[in-house]
C-alpha atoms as a PDB file:
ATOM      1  CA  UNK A   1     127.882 158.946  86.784  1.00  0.00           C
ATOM      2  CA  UNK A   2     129.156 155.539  87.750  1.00  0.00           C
ATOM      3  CA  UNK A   3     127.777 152.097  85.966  1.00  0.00           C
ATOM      4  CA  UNK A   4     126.199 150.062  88.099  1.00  0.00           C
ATOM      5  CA  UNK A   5     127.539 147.109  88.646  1.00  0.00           C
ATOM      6  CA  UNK A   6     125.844 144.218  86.856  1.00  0.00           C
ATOM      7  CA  UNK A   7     123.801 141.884  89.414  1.00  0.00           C
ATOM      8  CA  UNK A   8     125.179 138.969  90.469  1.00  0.00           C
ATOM      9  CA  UNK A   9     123.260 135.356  91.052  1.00  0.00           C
ATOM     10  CA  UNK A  10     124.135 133.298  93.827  1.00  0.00           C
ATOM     11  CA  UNK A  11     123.334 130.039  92.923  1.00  0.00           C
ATOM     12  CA  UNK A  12     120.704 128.167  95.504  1.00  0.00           C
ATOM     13  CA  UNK A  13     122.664 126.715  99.022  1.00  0.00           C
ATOM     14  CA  UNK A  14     123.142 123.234  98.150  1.00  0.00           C
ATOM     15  CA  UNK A  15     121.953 120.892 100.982  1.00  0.00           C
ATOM     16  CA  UNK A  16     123.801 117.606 101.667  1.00  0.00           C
ATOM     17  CA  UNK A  17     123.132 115.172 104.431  1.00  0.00           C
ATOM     18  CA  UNK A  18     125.310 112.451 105.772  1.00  0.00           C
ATOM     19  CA  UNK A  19     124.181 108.851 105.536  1.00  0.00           C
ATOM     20  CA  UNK A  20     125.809 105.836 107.128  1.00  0.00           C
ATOM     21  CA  UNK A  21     126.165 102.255 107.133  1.00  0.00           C
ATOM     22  CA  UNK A  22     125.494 101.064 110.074  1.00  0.00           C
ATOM     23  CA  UNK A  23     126.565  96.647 110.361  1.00  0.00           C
ATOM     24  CA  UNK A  24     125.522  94.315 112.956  1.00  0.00           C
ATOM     25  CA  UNK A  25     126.967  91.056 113.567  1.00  0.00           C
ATOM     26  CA  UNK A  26     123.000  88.777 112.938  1.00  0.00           C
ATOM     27  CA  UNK A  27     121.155  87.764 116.467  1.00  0.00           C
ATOM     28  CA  UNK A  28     123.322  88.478 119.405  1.00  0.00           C
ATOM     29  CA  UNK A  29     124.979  84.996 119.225  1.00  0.00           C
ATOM     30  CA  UNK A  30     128.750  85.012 120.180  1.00  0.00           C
ATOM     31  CA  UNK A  31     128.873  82.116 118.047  1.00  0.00           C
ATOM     32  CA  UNK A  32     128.164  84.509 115.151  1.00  0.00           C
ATOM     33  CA  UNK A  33     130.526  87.489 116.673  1.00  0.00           C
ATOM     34  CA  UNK A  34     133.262  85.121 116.269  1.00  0.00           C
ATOM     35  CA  UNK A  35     132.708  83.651 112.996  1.00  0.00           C
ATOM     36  CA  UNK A  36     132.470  87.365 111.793  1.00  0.00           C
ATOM     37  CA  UNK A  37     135.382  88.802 113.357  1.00  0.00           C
ATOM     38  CA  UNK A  38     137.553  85.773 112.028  1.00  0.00           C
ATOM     39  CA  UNK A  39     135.659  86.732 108.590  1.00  0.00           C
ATOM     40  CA  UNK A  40     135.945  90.224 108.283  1.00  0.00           C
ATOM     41  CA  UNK A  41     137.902  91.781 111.203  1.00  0.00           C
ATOM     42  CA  UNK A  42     136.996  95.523 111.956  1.00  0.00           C
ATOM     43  CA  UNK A  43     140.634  96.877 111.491  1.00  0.00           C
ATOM     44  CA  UNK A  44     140.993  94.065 108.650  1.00  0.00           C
ATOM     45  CA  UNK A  45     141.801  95.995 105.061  1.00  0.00           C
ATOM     46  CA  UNK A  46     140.553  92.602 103.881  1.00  0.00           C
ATOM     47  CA  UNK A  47     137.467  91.228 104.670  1.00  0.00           C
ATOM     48  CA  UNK A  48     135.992  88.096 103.094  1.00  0.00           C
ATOM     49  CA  UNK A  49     132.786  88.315 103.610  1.00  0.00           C
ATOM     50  CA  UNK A  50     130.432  87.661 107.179  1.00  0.00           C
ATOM     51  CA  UNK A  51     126.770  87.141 108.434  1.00  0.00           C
ATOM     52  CA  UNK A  52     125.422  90.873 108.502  1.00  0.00           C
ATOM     53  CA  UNK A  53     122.303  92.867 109.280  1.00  0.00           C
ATOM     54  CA  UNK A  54     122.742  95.887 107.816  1.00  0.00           C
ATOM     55  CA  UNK A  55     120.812  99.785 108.165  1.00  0.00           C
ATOM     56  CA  UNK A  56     121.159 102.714 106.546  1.00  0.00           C
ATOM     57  CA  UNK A  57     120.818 105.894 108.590  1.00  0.00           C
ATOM     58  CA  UNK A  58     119.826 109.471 106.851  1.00  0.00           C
ATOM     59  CA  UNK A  59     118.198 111.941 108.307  1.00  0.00           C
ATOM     60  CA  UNK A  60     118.626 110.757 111.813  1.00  0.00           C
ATOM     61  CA  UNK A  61     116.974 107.530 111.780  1.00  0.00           C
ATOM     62  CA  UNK A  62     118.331 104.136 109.666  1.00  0.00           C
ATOM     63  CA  UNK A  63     116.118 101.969 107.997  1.00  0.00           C
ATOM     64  CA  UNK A  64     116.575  98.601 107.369  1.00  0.00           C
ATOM     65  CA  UNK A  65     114.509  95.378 105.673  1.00  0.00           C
ATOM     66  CA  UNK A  66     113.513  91.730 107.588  1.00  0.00           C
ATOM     67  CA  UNK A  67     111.628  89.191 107.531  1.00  0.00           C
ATOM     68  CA  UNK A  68     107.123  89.781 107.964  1.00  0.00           C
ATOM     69  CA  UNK A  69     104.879  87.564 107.691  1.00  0.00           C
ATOM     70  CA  UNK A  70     101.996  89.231 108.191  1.00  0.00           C
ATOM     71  CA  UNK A  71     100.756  91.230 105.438  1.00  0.00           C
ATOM     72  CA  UNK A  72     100.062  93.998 107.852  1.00  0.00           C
ATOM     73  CA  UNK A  73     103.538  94.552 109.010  1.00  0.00           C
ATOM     74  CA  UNK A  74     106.178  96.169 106.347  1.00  0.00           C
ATOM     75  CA  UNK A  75     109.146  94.566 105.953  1.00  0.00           C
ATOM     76  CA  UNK A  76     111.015  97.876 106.207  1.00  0.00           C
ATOM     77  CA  UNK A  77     111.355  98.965 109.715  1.00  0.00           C
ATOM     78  CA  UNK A  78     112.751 102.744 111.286  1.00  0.00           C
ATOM     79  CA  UNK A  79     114.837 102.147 114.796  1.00  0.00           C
ATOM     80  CA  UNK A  80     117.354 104.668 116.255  1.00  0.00           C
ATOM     81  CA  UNK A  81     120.716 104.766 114.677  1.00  0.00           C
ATOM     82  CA  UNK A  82     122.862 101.559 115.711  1.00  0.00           C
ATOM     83  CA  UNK A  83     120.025 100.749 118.152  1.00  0.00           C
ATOM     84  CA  UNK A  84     118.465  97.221 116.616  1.00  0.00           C
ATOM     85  CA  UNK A  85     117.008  95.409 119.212  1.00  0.00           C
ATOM     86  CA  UNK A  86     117.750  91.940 117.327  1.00  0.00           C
ATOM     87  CA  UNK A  87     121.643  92.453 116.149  1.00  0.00           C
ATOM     88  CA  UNK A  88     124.833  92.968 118.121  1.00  0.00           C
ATOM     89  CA  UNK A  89     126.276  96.509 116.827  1.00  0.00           C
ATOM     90  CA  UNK A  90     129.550  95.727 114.472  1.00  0.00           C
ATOM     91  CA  UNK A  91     130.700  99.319 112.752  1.00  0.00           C
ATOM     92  CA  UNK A  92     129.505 101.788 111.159  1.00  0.00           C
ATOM     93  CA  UNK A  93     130.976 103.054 107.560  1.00  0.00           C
ATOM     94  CA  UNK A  94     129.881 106.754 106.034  1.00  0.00           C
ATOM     95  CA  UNK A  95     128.899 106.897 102.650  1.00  0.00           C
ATOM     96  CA  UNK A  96     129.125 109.479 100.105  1.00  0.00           C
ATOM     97  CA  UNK A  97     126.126 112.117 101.507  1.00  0.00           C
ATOM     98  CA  UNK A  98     123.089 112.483 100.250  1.00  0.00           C
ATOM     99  CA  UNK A  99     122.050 115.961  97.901  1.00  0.00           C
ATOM    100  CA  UNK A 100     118.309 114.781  98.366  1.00  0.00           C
ATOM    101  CA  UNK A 101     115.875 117.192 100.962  1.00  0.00           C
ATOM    102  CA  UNK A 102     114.134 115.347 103.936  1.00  0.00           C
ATOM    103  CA  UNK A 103     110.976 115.683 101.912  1.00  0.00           C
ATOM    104  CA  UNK A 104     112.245 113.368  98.798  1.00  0.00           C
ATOM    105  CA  UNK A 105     113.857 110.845 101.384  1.00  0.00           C
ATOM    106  CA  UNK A 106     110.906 110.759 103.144  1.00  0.00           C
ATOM    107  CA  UNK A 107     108.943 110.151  99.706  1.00  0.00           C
ATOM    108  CA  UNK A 108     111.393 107.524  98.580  1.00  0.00           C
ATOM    109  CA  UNK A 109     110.999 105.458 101.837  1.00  0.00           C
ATOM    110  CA  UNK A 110     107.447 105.633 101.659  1.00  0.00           C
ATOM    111  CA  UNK A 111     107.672 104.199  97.865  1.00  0.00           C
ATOM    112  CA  UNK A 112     110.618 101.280  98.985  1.00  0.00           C
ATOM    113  CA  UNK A 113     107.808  99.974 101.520  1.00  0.00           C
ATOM    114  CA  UNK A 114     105.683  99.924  99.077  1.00  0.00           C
ATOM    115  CA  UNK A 115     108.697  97.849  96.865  1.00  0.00           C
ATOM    116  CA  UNK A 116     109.882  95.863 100.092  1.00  0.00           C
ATOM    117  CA  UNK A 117     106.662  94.287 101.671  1.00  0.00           C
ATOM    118  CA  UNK A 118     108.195  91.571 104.530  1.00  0.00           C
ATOM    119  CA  UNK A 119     106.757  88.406 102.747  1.00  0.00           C
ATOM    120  CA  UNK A 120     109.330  88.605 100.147  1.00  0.00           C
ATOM    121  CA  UNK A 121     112.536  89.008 102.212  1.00  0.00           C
ATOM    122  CA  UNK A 122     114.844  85.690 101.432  1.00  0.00           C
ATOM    123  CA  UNK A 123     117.821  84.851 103.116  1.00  0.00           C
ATOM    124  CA  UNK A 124     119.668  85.048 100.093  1.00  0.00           C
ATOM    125  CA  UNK A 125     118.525  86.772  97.302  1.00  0.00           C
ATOM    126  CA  UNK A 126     116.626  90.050  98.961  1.00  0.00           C
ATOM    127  CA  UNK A 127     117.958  90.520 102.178  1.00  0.00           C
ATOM    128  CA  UNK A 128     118.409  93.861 104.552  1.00  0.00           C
ATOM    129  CA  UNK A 129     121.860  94.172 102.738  1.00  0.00           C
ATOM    130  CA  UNK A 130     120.339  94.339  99.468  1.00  0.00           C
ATOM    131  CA  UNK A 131     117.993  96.934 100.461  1.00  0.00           C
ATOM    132  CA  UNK A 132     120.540  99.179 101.693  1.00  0.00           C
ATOM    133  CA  UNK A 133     122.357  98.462  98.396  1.00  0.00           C
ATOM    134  CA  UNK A 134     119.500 100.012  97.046  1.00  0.00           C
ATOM    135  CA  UNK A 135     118.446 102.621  99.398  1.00  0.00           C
ATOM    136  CA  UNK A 136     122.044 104.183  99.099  1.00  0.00           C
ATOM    137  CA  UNK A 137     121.765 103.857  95.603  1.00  0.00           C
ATOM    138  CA  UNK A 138     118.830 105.970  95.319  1.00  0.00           C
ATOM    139  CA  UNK A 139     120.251 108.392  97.858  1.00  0.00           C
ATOM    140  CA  UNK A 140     123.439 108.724  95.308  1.00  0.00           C
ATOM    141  CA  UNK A 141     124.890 107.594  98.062  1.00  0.00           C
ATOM    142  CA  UNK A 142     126.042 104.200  97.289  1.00  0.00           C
ATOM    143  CA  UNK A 143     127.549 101.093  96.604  1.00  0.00           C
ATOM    144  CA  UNK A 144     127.679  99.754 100.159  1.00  0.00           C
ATOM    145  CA  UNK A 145     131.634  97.975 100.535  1.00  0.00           C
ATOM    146  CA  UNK A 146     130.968  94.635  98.728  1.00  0.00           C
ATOM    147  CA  UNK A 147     132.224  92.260 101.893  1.00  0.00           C
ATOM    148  CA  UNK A 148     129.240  93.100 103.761  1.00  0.00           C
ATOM    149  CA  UNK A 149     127.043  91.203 101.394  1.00  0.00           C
ATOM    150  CA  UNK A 150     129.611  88.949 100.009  1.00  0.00           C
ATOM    151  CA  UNK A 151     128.864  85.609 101.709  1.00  0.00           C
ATOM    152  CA  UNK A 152     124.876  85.893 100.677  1.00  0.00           C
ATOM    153  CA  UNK A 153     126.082  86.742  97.120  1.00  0.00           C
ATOM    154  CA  UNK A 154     127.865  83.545  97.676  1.00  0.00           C
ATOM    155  CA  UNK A 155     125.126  81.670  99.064  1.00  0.00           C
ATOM    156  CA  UNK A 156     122.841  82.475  96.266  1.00  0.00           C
ATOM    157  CA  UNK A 157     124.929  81.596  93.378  1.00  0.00           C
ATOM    158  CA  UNK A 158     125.809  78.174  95.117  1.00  0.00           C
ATOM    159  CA  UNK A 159     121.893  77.963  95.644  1.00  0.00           C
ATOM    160  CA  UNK A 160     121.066  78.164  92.308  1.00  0.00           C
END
């Protein structure tokens, strides 16, 4: 009679999801376009810095933080992937993906509205770059690349 042989666990599929940075030159100004492709040039490996929206997509859909002043509106907003109907489209740049289900993104969004109401967005100091900062951050997905903040970094340390 043959052992059997002994059973073997196959550890749970782990489930990973892509997220991306997705830039926008701010407003559809060319004044703006130019200043930022001067600044940080899209085949540039140095970039000093530029005025940038910024979303993060996961999931399908990117999320990104402005400016509310009603109390009614969120400051965090949901729009189609490089769609935002206020920015000019710059590049996108993939992150590290996320290990987190739909259900705990969906649950962390939910508690960042919560943390990002639109009455305390400031040009400087808590802008849509610093909540993707954040966002990708909690996804384990993060640090966003440092020039895409690096001029309201800047800003805010010459502010005071």
């Amino acid at each position: 009679r043959r052992a059997s042989a002994p059973a073997v666990t196959l550890p749970a599929k782990e489930t990973s999801m892509p997220v991306y940075l997705h830039i926008y030159d701010v407003s559809k100004e060319d004044q703006i376009h130019k200043l930022n492709k001067v600044l940080a040039h899209k085949r540039s490996p140095l970039k000093f810095g530029g005025v940038f929206h910024a979303g993060l997509e996961v999931n399908g859909l990117e999320w990104s933080f402005g400016m509310s002043l009603a109390e009614s509106v969120p400051g965090i907003s949901c729009s189609m992937p490089r769609q935002h109907s206020q920015h000019r489209y710059r590049q996108t740049v993939q992150l590290r993906d996320t290990r987190r289900t739909a259900e705990e993104i969906a649950e962390l969004i939910t508690d960042m509205i919560e943390e990002y109401p639109g009455d305390d967005y400031d040009l400087l100091r808590r802008n849509c770059c610093h909540f993707a900062q954040d966002l990708a951050k909690r996804l384990g997905s993060g640090p966003i690349p440092g020039w895409v903040h690096r001029l309201a970094k800047g800003g805010a340390m010459g502010d005071g």
